[in-house]
Protein backbone atom coordinates (compact mmCIF):
# COMPACT_ATOMS: atom_id res chain seq x y z
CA UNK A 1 -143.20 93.01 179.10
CA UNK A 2 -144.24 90.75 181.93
CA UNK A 3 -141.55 88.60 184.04
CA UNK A 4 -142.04 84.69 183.86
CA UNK A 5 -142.78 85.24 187.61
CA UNK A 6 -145.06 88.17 187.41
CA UNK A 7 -147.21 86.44 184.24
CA UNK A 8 -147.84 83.40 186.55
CA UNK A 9 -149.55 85.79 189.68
CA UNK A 10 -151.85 87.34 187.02
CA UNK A 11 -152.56 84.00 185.17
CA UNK A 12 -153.38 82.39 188.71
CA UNK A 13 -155.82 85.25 189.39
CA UNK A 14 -158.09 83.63 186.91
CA UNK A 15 -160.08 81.45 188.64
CA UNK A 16 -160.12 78.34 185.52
CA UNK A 17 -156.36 78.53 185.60
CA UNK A 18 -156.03 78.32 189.24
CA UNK A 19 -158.20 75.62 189.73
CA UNK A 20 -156.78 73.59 186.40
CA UNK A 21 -153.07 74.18 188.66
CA UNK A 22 -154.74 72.76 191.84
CA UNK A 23 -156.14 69.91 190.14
CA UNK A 24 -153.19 68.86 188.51
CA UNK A 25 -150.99 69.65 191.29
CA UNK A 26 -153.26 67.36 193.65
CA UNK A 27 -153.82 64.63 190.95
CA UNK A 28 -151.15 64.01 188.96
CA UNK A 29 -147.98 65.73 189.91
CA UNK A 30 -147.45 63.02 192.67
CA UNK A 31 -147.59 60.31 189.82
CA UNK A 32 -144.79 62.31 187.89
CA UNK A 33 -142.91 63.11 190.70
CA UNK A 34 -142.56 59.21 191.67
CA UNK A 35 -141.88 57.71 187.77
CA UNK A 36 -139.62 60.65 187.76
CA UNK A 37 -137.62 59.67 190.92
CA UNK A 38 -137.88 56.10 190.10
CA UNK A 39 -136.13 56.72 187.11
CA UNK A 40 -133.32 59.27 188.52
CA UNK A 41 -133.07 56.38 191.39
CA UNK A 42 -132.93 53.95 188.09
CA UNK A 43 -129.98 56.53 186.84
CA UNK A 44 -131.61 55.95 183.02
CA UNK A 45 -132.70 58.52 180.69
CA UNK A 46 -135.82 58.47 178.60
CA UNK A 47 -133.76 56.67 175.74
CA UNK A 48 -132.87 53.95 177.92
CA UNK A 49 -136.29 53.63 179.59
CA UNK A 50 -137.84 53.11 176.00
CA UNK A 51 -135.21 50.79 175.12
CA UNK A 52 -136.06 48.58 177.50
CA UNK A 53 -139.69 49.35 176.83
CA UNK A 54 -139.37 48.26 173.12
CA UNK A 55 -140.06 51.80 172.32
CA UNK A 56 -138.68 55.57 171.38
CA UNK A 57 -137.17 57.99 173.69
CA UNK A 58 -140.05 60.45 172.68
CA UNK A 59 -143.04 57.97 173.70
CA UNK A 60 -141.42 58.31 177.05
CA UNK A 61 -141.12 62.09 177.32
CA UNK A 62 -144.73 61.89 175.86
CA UNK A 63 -145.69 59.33 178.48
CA UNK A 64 -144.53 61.84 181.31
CA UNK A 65 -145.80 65.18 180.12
CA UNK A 66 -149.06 63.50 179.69
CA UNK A 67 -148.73 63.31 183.53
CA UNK A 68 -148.60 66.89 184.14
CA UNK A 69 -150.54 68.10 180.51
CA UNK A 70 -153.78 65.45 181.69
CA UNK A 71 -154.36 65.79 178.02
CA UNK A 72 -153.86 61.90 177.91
CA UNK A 73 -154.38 58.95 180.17
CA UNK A 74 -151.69 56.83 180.18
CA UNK A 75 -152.92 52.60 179.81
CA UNK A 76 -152.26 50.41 183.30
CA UNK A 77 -150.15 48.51 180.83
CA UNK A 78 -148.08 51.31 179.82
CA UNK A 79 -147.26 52.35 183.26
CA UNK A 80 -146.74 48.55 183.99
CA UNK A 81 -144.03 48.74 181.19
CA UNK A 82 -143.07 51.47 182.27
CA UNK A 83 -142.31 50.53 185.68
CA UNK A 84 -140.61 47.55 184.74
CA UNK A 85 -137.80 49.23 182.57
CA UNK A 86 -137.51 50.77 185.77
CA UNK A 87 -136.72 47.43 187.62
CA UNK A 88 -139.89 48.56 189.53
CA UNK A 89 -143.58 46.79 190.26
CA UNK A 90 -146.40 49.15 189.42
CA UNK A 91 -148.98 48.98 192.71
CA UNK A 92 -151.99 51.15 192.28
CA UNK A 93 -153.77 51.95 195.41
CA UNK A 94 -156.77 54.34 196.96
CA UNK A 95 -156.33 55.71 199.64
């Protein structure tokens, strides 16, 4: 049986699965990692996010592991929500 560690090097030696890592990794983990510190800064958990959302805790664990899955988008208006639980203003830029 495979380590956790050792599975990862041969999964990464598939090309697919590398680039699917980069891609996220350059994408969207930057996203995650700032609603994530914004909401340890914040000192909430994902219950009291939604709460102040008007939603469930589980939207919001959705609403992040979308970020890192890319299996769904979430809306400006979500993020803008979002945000503002947070006591945050969403700012989208290009750069």
């Amino acid at each position: 049986m495979l380590t956790h560690d050792e599975l990862i090097k041969k999964m990464m030696r598939a090309p697919a699965v590398r680039a699917e890592y980069e891609r996220i990794e350059r994408e969207e983990m930057p996203m995650l990692d700032t609603i994530l510190k914004a909401r340890a800064e914040a000192g909430l958990t994902q219950a009291q996010v939604a709460e102040r959302m008007g939603t469930k805790a589980p939207a919001v664990a959705r609403l992040e592991n979308a970020l890192v899955t890319g299996k769904h988008s979430p809306s400006i208006a979500t993020l803008q929500k979002y945000a503002a639980a947070l006591g945050k203003k969403l700012e989208v830029r290009f750069s």
